[in-house]
N, C-alpha and C. Protein backbone atom coordinates (compact mmCIF):
# COMPACT_ATOMS: atom_id res chain seq x y z
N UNK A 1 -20.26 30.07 -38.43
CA UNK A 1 -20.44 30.58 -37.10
C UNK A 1 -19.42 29.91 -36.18
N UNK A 2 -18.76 30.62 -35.53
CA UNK A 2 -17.37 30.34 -34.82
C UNK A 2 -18.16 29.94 -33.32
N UNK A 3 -17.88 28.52 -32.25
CA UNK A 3 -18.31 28.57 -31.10
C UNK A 3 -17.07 28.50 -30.53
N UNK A 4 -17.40 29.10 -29.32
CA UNK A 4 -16.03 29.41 -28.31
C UNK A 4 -16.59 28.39 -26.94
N UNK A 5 -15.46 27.93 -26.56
CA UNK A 5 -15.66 27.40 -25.34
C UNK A 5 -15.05 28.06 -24.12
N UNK A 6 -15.65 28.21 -23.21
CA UNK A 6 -16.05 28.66 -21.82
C UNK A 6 -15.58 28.00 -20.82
N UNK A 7 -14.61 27.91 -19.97
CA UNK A 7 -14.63 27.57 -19.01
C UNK A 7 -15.72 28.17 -17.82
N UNK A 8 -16.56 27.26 -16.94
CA UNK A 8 -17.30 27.91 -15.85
C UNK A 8 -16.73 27.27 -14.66
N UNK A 9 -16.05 28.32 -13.60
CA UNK A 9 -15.42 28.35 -12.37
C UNK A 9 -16.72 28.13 -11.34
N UNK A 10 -16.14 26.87 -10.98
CA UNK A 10 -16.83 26.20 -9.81
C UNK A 10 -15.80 26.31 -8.32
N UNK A 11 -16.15 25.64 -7.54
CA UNK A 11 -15.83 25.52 -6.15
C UNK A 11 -15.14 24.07 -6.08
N UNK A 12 -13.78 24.39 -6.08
CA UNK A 12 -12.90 22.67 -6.24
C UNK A 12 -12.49 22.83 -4.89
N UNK A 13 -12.74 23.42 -3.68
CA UNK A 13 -11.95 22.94 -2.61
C UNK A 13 -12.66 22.10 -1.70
N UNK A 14 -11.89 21.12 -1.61
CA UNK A 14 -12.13 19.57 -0.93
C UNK A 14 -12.29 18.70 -1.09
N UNK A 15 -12.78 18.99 -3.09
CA UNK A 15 -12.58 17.58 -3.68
C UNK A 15 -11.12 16.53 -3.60
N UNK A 16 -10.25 16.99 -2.81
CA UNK A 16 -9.09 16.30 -3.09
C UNK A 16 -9.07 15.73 -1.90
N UNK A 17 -10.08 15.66 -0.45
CA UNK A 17 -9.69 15.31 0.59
C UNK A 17 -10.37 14.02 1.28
N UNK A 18 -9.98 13.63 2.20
CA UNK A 18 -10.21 12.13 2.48
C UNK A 18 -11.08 12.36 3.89
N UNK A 19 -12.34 11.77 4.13
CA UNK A 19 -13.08 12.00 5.10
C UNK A 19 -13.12 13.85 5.48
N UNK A 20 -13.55 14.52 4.64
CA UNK A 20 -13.21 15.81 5.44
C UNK A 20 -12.41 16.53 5.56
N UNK A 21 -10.53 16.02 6.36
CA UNK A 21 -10.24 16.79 7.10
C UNK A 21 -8.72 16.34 6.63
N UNK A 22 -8.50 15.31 6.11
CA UNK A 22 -7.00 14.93 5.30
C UNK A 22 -7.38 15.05 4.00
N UNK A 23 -5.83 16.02 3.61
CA UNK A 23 -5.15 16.09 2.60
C UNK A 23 -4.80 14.59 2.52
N UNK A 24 -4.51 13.77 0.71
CA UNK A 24 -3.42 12.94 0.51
C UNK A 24 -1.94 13.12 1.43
N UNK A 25 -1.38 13.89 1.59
CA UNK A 25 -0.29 14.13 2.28
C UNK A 25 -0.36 14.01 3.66
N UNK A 26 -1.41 14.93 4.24
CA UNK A 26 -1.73 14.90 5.97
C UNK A 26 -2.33 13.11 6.45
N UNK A 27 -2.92 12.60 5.24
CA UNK A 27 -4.02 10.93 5.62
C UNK A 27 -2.17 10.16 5.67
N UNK A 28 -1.69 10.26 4.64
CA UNK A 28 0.12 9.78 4.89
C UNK A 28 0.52 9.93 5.61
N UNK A 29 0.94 11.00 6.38
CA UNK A 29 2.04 10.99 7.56
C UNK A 29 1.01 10.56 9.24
N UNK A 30 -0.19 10.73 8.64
CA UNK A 30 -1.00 10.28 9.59
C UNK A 30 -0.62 8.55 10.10
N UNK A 31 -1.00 7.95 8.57
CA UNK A 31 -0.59 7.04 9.12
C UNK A 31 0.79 6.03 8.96
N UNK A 32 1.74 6.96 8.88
CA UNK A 32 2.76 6.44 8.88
C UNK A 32 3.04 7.10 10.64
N UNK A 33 2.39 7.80 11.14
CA UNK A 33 3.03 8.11 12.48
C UNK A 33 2.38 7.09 13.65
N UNK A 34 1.00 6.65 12.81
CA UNK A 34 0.46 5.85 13.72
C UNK A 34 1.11 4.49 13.62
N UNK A 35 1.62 4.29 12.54
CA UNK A 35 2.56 2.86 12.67
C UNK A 35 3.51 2.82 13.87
N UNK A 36 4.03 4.10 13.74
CA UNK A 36 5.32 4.25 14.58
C UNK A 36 4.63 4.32 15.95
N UNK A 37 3.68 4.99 16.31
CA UNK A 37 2.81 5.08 17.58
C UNK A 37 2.93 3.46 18.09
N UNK A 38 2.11 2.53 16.83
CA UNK A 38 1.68 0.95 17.48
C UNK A 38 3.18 0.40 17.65
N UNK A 39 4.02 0.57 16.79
CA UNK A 39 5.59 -0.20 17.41
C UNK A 39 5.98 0.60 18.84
N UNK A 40 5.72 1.87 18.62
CA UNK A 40 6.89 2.19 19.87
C UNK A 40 5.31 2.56 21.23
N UNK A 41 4.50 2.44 21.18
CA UNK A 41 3.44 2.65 22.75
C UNK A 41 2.63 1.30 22.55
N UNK A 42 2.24 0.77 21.37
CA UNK A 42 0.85 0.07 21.54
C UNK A 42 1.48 -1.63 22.06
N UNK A 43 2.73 -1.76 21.36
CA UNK A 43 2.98 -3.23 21.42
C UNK A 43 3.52 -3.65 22.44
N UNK A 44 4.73 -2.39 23.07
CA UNK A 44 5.14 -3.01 24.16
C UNK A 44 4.49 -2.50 25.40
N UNK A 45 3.34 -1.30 25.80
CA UNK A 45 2.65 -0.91 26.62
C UNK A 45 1.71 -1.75 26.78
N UNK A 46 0.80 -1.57 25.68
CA UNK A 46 -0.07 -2.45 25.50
C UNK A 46 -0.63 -3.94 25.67
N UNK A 47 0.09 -4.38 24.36
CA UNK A 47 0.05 -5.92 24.39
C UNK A 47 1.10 -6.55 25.35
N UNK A 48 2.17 -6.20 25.65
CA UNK A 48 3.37 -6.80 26.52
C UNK A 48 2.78 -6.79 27.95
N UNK A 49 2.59 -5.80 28.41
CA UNK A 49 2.79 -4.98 29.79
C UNK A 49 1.27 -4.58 30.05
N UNK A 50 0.34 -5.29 29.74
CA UNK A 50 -1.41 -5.29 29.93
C UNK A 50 -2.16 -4.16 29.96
N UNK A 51 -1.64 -3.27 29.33
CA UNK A 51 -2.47 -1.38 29.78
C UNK A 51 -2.63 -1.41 28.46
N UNK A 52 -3.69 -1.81 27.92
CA UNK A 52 -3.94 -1.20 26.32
C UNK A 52 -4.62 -0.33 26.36
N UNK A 53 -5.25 0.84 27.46
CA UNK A 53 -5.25 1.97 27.23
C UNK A 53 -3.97 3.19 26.96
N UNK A 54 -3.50 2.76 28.00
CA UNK A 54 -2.46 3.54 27.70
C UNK A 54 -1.96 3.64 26.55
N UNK A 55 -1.53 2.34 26.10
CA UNK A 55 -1.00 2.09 24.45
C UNK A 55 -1.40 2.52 23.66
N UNK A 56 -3.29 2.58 23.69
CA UNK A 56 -4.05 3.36 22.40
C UNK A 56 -3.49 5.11 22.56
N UNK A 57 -3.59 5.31 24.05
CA UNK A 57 -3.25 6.35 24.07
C UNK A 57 -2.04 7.25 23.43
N UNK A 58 -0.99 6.47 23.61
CA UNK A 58 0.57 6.64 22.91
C UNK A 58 0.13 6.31 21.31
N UNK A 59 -0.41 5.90 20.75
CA UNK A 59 -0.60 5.49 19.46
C UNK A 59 -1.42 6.89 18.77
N UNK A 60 -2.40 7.82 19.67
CA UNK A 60 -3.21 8.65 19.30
C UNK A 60 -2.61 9.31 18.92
N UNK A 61 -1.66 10.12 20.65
CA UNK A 61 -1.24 11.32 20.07
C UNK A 61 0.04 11.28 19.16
N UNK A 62 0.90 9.73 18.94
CA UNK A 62 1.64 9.83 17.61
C UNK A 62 0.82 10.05 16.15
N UNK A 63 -0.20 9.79 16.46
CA UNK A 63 -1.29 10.29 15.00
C UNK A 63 -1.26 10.76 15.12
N UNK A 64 -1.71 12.17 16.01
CA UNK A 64 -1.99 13.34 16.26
C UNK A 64 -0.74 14.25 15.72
N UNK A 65 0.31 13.65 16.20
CA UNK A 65 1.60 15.22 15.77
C UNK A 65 1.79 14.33 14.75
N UNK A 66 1.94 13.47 13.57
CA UNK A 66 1.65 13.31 12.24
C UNK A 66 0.88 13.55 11.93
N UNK A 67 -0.39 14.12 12.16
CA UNK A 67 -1.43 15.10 11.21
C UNK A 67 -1.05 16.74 11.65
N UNK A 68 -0.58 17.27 12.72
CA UNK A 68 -0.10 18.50 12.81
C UNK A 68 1.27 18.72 11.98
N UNK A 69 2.03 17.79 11.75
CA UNK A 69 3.31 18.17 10.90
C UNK A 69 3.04 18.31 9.71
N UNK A 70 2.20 17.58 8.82
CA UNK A 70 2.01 17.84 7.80
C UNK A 70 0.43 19.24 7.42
N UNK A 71 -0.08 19.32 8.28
CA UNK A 71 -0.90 20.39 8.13
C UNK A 71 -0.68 21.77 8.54
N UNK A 72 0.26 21.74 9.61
CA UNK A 72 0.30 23.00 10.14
C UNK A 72 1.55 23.81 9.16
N UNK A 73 1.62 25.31 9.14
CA UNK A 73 2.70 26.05 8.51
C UNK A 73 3.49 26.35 9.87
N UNK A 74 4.95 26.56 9.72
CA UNK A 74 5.88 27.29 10.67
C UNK A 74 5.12 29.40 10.77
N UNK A 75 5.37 29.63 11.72
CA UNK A 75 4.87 30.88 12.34
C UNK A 75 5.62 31.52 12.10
N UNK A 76 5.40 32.64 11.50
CA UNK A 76 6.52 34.11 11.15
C UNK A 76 6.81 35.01 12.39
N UNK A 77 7.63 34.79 12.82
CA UNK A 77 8.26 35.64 13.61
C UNK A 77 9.32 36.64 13.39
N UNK A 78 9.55 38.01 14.38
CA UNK A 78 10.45 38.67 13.88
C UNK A 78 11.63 38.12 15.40
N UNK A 79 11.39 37.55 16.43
CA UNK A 79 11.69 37.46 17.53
C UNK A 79 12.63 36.59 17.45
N UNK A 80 12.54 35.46 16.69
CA UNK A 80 13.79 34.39 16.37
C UNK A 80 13.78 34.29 15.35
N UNK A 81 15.42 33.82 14.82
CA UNK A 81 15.71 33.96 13.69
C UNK A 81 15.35 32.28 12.70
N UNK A 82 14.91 31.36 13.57
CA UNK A 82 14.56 30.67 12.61
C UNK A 82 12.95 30.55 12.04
N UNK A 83 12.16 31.08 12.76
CA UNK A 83 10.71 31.84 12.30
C UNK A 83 10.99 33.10 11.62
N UNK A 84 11.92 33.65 11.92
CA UNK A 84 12.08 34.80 10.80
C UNK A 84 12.40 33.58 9.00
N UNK A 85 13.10 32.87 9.10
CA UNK A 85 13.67 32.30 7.99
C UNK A 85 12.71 31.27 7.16
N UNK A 86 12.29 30.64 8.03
CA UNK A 86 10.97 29.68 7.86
C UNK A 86 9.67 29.93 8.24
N UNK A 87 9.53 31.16 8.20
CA UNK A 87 7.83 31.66 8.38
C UNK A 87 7.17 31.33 7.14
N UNK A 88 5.70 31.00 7.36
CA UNK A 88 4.88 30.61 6.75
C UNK A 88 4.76 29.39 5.85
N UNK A 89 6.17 28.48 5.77
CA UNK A 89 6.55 27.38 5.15
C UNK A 89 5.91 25.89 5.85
N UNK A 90 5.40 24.95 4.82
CA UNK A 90 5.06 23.56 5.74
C UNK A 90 6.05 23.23 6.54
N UNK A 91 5.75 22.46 7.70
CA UNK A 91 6.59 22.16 8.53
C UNK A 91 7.36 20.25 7.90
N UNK A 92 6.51 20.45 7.56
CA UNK A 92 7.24 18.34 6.73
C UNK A 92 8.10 19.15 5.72
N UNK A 93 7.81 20.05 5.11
CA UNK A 93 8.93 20.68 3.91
C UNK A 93 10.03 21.01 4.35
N UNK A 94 10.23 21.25 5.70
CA UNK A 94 10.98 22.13 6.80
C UNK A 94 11.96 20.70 7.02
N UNK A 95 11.07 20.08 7.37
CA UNK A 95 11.76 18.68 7.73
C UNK A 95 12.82 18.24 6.99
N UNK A 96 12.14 17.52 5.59
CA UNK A 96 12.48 16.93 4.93
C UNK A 96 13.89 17.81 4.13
N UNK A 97 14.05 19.10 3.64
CA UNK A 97 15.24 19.61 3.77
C UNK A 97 16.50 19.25 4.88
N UNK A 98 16.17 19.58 5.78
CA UNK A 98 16.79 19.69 7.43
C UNK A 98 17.16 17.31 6.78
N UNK A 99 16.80 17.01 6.48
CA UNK A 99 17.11 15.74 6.03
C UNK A 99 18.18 15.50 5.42
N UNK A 100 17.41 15.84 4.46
CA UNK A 100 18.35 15.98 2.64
C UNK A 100 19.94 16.76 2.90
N UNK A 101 19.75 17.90 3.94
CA UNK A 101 20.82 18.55 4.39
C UNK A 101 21.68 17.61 5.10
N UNK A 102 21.42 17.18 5.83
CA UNK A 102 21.95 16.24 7.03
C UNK A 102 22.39 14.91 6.19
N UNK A 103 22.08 14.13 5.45
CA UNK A 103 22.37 12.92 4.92
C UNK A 103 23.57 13.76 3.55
N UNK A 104 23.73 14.73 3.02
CA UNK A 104 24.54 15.05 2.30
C UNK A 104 26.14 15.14 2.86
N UNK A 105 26.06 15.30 4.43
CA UNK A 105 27.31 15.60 5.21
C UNK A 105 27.48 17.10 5.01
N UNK A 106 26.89 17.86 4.57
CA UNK A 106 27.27 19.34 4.60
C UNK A 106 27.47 20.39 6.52
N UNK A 107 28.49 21.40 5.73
CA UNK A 107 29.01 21.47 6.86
C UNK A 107 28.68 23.41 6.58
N UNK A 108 28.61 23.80 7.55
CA UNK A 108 28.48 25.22 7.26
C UNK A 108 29.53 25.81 8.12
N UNK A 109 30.43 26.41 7.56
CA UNK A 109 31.41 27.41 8.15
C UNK A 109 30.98 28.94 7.95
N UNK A 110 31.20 29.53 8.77
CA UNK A 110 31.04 31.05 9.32
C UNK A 110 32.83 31.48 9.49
N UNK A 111 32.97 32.08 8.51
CA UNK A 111 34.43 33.32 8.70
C UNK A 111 33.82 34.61 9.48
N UNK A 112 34.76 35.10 10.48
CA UNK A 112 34.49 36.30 11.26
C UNK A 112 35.08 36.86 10.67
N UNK A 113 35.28 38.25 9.72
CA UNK A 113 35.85 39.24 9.27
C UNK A 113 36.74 40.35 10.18
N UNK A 114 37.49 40.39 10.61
CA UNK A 114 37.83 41.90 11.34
C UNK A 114 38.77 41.26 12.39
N UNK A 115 39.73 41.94 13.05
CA UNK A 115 40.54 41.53 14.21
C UNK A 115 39.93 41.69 15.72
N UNK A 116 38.64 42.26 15.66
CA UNK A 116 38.48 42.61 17.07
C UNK A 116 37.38 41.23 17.18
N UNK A 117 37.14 40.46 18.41
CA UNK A 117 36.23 39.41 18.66
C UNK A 117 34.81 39.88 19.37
N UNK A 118 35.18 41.28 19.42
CA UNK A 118 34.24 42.04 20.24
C UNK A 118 32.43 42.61 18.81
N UNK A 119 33.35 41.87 17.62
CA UNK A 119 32.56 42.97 16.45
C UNK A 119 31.40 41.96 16.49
């Protein structure tokens, strides 16, 4: 008698996430932005210059757009051409190219075809 095995499809979304609401990737840039938040608002606002509200404050919303860069997608647009090109793509993926591009020294040239400047 031959037994076959079965996979049974369960519900895997969210086992991969941290409190809820971070991805591994989004809890990372989270807090790698909040590092950058406490060097550049918390230490010298803050602790230097006696407003450690303010400082927490500068420290938040650098958490804050490091959990929107890595969670949010770029918007498809037909209206501009770089939402036409990068619609629906992560925006840290967006980034990190736009990087990799930039540290290579690459250069993009455009030839105009035709004698008239008007084309």
């Amino acid at each position: 008698m031959a037994r076959y095995a079965y996979t049974i499809p369960r519900n895997t979304k969210g086992e991969g996430r941290i409190l809820l609401i971070f991805t591994k990737k989004s809890f990372l840039w989270t807090i790698v932005f909040t590092a950058i938040g406490l060097i550049v608002g918390y230490l010298p606002i803050g602790y230097f210059m006696k407003h450690p509200f303010i400082g927490v404050a500068v420290t938040v919303v650098f958490s804050l757009i490091g959990f929107l860069i890595s969670t949010l997608k770029m918007p498809y647009s037909n209206n501009f051409d770089i939402f036409r090109k990068t619609g629906g793509e992560n925006i840290d993926e967006i980034f990190a190219r736009y990087i990799r591009f930039r540290k290579q020294h690459n250069r993009i040239y455009v030839y105009h075809k035709g004698g008239d400047d008007n084309e």
